[in-house]
C-alpha atoms as a PDB file:
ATOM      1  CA  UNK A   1     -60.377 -41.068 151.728  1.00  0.00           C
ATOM      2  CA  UNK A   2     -61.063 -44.589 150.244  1.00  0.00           C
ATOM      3  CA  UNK A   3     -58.276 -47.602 149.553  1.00  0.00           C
ATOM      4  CA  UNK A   4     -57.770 -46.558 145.896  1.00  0.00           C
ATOM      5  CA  UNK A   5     -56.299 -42.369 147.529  1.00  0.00           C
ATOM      6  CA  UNK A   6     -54.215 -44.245 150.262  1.00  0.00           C
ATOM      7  CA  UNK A   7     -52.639 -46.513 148.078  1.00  0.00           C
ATOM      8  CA  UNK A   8     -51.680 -43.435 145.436  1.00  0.00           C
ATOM      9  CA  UNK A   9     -50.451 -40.951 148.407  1.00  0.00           C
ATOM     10  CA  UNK A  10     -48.395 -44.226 149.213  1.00  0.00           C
ATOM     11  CA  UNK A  11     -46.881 -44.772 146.264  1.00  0.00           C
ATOM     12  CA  UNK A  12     -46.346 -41.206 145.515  1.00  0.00           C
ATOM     13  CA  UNK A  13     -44.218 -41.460 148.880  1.00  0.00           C
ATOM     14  CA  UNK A  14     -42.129 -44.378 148.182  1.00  0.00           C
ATOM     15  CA  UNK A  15     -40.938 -43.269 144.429  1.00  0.00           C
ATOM     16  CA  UNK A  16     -37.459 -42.908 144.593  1.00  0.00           C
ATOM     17  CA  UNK A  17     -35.948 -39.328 143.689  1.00  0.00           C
ATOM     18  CA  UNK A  18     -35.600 -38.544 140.237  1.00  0.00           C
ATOM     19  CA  UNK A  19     -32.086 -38.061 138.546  1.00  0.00           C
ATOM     20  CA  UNK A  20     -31.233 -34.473 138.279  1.00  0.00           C
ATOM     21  CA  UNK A  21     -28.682 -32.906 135.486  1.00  0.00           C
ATOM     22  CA  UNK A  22     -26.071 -30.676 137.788  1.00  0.00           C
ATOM     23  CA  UNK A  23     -24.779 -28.638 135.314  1.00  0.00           C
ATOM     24  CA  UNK A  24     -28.313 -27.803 133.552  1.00  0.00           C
ATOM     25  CA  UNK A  25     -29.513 -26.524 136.715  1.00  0.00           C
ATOM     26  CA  UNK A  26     -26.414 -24.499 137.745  1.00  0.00           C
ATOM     27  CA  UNK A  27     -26.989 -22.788 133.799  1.00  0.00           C
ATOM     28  CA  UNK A  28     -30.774 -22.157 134.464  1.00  0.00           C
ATOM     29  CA  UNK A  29     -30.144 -20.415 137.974  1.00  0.00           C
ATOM     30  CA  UNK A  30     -28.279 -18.417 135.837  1.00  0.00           C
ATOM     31  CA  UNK A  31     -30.410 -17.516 133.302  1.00  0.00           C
ATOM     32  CA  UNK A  32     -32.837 -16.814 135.511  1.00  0.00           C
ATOM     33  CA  UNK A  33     -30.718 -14.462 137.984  1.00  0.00           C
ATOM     34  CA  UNK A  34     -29.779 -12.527 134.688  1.00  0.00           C
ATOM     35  CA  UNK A  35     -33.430 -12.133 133.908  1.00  0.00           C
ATOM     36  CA  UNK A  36     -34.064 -11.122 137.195  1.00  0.00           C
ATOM     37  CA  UNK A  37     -31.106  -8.492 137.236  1.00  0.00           C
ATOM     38  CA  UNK A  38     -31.803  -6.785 133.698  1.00  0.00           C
ATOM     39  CA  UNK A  39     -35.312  -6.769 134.992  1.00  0.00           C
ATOM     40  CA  UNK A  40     -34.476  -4.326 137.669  1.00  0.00           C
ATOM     41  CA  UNK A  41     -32.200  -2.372 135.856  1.00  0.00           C
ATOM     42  CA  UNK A  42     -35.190  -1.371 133.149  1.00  0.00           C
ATOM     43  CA  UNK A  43     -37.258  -0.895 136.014  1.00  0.00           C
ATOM     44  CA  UNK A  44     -34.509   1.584 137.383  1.00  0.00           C
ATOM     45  CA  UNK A  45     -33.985   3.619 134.237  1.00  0.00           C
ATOM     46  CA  UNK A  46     -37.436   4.084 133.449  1.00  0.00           C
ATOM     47  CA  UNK A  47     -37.777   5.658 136.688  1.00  0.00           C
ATOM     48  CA  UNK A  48     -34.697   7.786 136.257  1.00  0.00           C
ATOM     49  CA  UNK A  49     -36.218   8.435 133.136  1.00  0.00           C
ATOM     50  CA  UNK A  50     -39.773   9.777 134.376  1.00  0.00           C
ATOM     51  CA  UNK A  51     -37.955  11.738 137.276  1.00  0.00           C
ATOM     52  CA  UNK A  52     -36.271  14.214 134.829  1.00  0.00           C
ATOM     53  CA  UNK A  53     -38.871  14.142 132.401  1.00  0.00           C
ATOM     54  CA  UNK A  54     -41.050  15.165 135.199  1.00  0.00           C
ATOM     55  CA  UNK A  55     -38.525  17.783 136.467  1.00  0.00           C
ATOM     56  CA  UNK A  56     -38.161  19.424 132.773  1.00  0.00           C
ATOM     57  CA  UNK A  57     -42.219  19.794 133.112  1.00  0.00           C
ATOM     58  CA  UNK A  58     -42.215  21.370 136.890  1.00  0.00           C
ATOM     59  CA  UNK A  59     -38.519  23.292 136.701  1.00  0.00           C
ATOM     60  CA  UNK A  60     -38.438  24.242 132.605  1.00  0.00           C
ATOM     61  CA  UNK A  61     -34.829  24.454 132.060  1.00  0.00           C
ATOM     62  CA  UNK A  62     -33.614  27.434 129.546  1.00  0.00           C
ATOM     63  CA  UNK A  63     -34.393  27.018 126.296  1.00  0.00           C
ATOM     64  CA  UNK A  64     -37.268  25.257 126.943  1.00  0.00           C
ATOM     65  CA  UNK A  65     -40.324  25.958 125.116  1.00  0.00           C
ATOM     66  CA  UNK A  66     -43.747  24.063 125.035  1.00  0.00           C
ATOM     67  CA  UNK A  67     -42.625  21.556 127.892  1.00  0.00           C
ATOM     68  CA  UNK A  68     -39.751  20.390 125.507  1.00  0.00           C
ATOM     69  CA  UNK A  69     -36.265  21.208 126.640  1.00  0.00           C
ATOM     70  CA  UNK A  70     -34.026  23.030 123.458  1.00  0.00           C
ATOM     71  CA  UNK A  71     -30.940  22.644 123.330  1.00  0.00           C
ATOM     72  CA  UNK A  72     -28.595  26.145 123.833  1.00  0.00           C
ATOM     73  CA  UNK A  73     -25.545  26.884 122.780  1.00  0.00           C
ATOM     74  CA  UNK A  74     -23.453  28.970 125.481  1.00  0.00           C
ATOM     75  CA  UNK A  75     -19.988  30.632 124.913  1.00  0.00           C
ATOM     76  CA  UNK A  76     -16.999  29.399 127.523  1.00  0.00           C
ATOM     77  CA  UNK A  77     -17.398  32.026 130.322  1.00  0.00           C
ATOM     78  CA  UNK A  78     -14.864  34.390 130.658  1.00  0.00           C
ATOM     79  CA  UNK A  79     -12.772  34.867 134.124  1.00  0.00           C
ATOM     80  CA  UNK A  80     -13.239  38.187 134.727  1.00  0.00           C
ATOM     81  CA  UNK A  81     -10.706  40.704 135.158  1.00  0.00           C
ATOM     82  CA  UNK A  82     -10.358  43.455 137.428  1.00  0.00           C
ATOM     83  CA  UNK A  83     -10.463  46.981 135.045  1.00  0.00           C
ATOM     84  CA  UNK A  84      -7.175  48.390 133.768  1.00  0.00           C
ATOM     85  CA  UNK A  85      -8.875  52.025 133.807  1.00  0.00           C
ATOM     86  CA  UNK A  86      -6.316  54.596 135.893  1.00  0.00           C
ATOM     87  CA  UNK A  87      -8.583  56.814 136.076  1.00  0.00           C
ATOM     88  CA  UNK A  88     -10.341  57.496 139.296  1.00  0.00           C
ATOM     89  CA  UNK A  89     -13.597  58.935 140.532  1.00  0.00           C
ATOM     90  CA  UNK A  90     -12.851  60.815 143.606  1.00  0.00           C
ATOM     91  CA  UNK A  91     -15.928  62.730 144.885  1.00  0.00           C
ATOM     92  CA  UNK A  92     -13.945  65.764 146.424  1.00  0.00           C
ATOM     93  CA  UNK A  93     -14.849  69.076 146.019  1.00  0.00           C
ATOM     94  CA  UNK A  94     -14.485  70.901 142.779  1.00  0.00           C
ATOM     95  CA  UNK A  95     -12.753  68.293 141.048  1.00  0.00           C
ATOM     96  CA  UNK A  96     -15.452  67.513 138.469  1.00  0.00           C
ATOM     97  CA  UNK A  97     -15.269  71.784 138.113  1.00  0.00           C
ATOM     98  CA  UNK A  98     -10.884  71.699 137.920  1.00  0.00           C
ATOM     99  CA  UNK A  99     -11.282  68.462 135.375  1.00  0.00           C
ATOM    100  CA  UNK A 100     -13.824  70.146 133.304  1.00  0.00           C
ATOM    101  CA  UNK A 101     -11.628  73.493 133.010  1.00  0.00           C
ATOM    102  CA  UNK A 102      -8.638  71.459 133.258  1.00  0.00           C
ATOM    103  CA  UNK A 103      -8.142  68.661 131.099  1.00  0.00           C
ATOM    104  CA  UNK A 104      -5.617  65.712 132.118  1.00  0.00           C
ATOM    105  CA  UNK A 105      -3.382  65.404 129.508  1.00  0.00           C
ATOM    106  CA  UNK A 106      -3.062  61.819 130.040  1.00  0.00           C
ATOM    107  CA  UNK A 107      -3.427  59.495 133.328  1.00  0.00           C
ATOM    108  CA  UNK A 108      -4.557  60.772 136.313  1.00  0.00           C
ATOM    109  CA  UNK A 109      -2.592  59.201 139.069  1.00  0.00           C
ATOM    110  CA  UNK A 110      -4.262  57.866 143.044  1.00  0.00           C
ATOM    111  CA  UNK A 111      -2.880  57.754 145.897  1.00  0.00           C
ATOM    112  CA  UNK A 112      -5.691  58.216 148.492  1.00  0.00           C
ATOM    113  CA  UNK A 113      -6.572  60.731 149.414  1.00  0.00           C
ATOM    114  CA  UNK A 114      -4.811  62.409 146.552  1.00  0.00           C
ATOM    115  CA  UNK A 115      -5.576  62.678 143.023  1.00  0.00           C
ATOM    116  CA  UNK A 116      -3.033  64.569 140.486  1.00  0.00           C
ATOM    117  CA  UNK A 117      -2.646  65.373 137.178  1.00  0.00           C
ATOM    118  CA  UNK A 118      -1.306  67.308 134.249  1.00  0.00           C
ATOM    119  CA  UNK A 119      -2.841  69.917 132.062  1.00  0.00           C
ATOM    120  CA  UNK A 120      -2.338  72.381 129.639  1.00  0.00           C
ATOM    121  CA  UNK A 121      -1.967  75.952 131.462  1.00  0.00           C
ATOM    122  CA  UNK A 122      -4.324  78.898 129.439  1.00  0.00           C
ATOM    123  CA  UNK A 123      -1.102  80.967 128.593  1.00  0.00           C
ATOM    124  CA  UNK A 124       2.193  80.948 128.162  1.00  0.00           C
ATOM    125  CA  UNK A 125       2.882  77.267 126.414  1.00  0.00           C
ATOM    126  CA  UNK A 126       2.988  76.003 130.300  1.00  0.00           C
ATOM    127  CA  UNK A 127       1.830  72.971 132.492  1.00  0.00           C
ATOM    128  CA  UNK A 128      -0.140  72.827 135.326  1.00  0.00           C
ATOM    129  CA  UNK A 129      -0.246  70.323 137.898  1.00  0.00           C
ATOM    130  CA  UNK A 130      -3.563  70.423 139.618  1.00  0.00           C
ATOM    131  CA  UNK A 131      -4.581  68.238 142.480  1.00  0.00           C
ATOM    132  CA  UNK A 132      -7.473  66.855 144.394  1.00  0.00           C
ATOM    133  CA  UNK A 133      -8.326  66.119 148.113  1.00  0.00           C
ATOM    134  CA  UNK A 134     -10.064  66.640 151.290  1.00  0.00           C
ATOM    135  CA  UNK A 135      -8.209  70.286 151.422  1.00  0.00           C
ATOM    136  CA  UNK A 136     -10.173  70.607 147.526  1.00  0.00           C
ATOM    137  CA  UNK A 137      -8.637  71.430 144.209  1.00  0.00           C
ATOM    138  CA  UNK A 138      -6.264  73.661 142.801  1.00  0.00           C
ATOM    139  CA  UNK A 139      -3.711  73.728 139.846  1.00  0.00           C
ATOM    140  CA  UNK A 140      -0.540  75.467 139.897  1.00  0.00           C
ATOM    141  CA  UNK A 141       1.767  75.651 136.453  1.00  0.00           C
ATOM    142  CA  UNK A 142       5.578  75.129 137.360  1.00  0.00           C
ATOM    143  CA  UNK A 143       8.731  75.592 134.959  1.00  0.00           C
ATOM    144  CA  UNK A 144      10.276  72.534 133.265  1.00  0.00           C
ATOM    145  CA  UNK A 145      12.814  70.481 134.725  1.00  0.00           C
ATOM    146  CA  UNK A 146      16.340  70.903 134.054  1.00  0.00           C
ATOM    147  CA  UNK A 147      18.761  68.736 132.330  1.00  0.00           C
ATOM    148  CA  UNK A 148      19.835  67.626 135.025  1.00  0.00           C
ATOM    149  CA  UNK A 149      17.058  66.914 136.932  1.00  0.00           C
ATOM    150  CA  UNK A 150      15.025  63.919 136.903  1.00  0.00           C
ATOM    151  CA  UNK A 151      11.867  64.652 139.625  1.00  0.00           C
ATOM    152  CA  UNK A 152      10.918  67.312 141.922  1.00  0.00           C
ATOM    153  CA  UNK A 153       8.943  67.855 144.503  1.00  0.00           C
ATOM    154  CA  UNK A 154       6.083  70.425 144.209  1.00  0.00           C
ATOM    155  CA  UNK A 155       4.085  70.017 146.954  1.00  0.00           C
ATOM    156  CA  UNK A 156       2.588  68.994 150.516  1.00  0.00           C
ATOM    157  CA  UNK A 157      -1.218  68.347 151.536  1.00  0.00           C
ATOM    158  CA  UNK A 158      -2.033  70.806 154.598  1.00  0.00           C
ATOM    159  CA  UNK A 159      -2.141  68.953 157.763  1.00  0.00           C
ATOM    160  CA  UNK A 160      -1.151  65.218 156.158  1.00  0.00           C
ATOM    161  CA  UNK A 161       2.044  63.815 155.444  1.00  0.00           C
ATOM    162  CA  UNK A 162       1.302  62.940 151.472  1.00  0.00           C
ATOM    163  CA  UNK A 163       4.077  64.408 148.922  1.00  0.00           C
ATOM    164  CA  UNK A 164       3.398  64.142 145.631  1.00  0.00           C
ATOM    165  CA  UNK A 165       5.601  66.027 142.503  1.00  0.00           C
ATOM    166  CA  UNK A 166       6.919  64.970 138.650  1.00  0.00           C
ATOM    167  CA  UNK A 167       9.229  63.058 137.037  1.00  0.00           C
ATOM    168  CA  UNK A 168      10.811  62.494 133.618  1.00  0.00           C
ATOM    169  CA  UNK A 169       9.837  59.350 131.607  1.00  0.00           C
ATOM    170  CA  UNK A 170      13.141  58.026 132.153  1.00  0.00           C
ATOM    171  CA  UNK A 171      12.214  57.730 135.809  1.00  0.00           C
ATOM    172  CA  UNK A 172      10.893  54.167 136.840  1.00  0.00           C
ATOM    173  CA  UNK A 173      10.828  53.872 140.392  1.00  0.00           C
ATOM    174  CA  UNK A 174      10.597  56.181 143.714  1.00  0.00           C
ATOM    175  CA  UNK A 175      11.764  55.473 146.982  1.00  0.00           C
ATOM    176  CA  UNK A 176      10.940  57.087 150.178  1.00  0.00           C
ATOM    177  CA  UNK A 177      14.210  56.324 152.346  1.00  0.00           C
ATOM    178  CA  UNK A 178      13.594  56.811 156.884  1.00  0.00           C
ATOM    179  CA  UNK A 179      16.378  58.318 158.767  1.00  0.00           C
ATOM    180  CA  UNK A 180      17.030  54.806 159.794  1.00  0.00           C
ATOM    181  CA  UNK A 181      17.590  53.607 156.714  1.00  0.00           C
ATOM    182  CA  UNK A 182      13.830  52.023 156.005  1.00  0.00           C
ATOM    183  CA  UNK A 183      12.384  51.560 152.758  1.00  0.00           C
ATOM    184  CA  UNK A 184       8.885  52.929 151.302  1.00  0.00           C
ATOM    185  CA  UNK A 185       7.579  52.630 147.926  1.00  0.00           C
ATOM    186  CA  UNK A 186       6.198  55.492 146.183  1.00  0.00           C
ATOM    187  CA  UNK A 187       3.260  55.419 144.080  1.00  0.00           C
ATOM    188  CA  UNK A 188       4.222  56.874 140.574  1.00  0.00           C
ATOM    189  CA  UNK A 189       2.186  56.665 137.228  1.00  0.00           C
ATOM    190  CA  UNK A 190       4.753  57.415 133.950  1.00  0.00           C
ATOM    191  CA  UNK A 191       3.509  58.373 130.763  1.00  0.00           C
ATOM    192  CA  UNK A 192       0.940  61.103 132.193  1.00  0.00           C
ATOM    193  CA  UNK A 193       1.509  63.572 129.308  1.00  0.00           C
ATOM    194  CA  UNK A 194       4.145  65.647 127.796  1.00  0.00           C
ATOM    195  CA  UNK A 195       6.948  63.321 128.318  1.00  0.00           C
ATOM    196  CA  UNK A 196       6.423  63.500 132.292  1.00  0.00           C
ATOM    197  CA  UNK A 197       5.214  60.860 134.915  1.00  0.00           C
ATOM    198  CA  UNK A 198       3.620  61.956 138.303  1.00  0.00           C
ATOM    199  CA  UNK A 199       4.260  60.749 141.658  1.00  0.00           C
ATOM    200  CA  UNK A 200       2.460  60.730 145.219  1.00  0.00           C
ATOM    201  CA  UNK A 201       3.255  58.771 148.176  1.00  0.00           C
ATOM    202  CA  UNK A 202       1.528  59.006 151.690  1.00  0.00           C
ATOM    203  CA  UNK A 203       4.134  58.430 154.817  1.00  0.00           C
ATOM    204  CA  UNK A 204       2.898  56.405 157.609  1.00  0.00           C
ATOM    205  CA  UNK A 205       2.481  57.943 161.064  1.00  0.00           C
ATOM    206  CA  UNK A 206       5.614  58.350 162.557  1.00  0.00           C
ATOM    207  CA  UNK A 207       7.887  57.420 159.746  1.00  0.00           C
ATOM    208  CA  UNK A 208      10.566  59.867 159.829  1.00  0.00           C
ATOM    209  CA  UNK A 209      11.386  60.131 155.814  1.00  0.00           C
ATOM    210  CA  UNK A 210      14.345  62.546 155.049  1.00  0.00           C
ATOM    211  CA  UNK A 211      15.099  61.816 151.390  1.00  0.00           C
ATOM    212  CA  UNK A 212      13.508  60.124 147.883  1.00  0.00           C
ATOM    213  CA  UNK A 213      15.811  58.167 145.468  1.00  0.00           C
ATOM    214  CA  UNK A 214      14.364  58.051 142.054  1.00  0.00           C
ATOM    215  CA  UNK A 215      15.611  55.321 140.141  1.00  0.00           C
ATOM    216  CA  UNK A 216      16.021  54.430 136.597  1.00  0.00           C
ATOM    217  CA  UNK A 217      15.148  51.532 134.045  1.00  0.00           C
ATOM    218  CA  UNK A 218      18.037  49.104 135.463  1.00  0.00           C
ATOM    219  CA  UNK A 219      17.431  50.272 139.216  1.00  0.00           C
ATOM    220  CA  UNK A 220      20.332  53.003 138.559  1.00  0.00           C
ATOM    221  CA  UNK A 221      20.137  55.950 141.203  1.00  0.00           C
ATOM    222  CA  UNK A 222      19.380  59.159 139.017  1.00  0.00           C
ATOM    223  CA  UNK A 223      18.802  61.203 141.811  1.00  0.00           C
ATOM    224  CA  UNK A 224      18.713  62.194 145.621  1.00  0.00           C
ATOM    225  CA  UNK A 225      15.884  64.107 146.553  1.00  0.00           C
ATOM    226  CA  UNK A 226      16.153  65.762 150.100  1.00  0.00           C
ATOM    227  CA  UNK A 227      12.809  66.613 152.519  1.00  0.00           C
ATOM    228  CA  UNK A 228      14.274  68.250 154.439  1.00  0.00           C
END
């Protein structure tokens, strides 16, 4: 290095500092952090950007034809609801045979392992009241009720505590009543044809049931039926 470098480098050293504008520099560290900042954020939605653009290419989405994605319109879904249909499909024997000759006048009332309902009889301007079940299936026609009389009884499943009979239209609830005094409810469909309702109930084991009380529109007792 000759004189003329040394004496340069030394003067260089020995300039005092120059002024410096607080304000403008606190502004343009600023600016430039704000540069900095919206610079990442393109750089982040471009890249959000090319990740679903490449997704709609490997995963098309529906609608999508060509690579582009189409817009579709899709109706609100629906919660679904279970099916009002009273009707069951039993799979004991002969009851698609007794249906076929037999048609239900209206409902056909379910209580397992029961299945009852009303039909016209071939003669004699009568009903029938046939029934299905592990014993198999059989009608039977039986005379009107009276006046009087609100349900019956008209018969027993062979081997298995399960009752089942008729009742008027005015009838709108059933009760199996214990010899102590306990409560069951009876299953019973109304409007099953010709102005009648049908009802079927299935005791526990060991309930000891000695009488039904069928009840009216305003929980009025119409009747007392006895079993036994």
């Amino acid at each position: 290095m000759d004189v003329k470098q040394v004496f340069d480098s030394l003067a260089r050293e020995e300039q005092p500092p120059t002024a410096v504008d607080v304000n403008h520099a606190i502004a343009a560290g600023r600016a430039t952090r704000g540069r900095h900042r919206a610079a990442i954020a393109g750089i982040t939605a471009a890249t959000a950007v090319t990740a679903v653009l490449s997704a709609w290419a490997v995963h098309p989405w529906p609608g999508q034809r060509d690579g582009l994605a189409v817009a579709v319109l899709t109706a609100p879904s629906a919660t679904a609801k279970p099916s009002t249909t009273t009707t069951p499909r039993p799979t004991y024997k002969g009851f698609a045979e007794m249906k076929k000759k037999y048609p239900p006048k209206g409902k056909i009332a379910s209580v397992p392992p029961l299945v009852i309902w009303l039909s016209n009889a071939p003669r004699g301007n009568k009903l029938l009241l046939c029934e299905s079940g592990p014993n198999g299936s059989s009608c039977s026609s039986f005379p009107p009720l009276a006046a009087n009389e609100f349900a019956r009884t008209q018969g027993k499943l062979r081997g298995m505590d399960v009752w089942f009979g008729v009742a008027k239209d005015d009838v709108h609830g059933v009760t199996a009543v214990t010899k102590d005094g306990g409560k069951l409810p009876v299953n019973l469909t109304r409007n099953a044809g010709a102005g009648l309702g049908l009802w079927a109930v299935k005791f526990p084991p060991g309930a000891d049931v000695r009488r039904l009380v069928v009840t009216g529109a305003k929980g009025e007792t119409l009747q007392r039926i006895s079993l036994h």
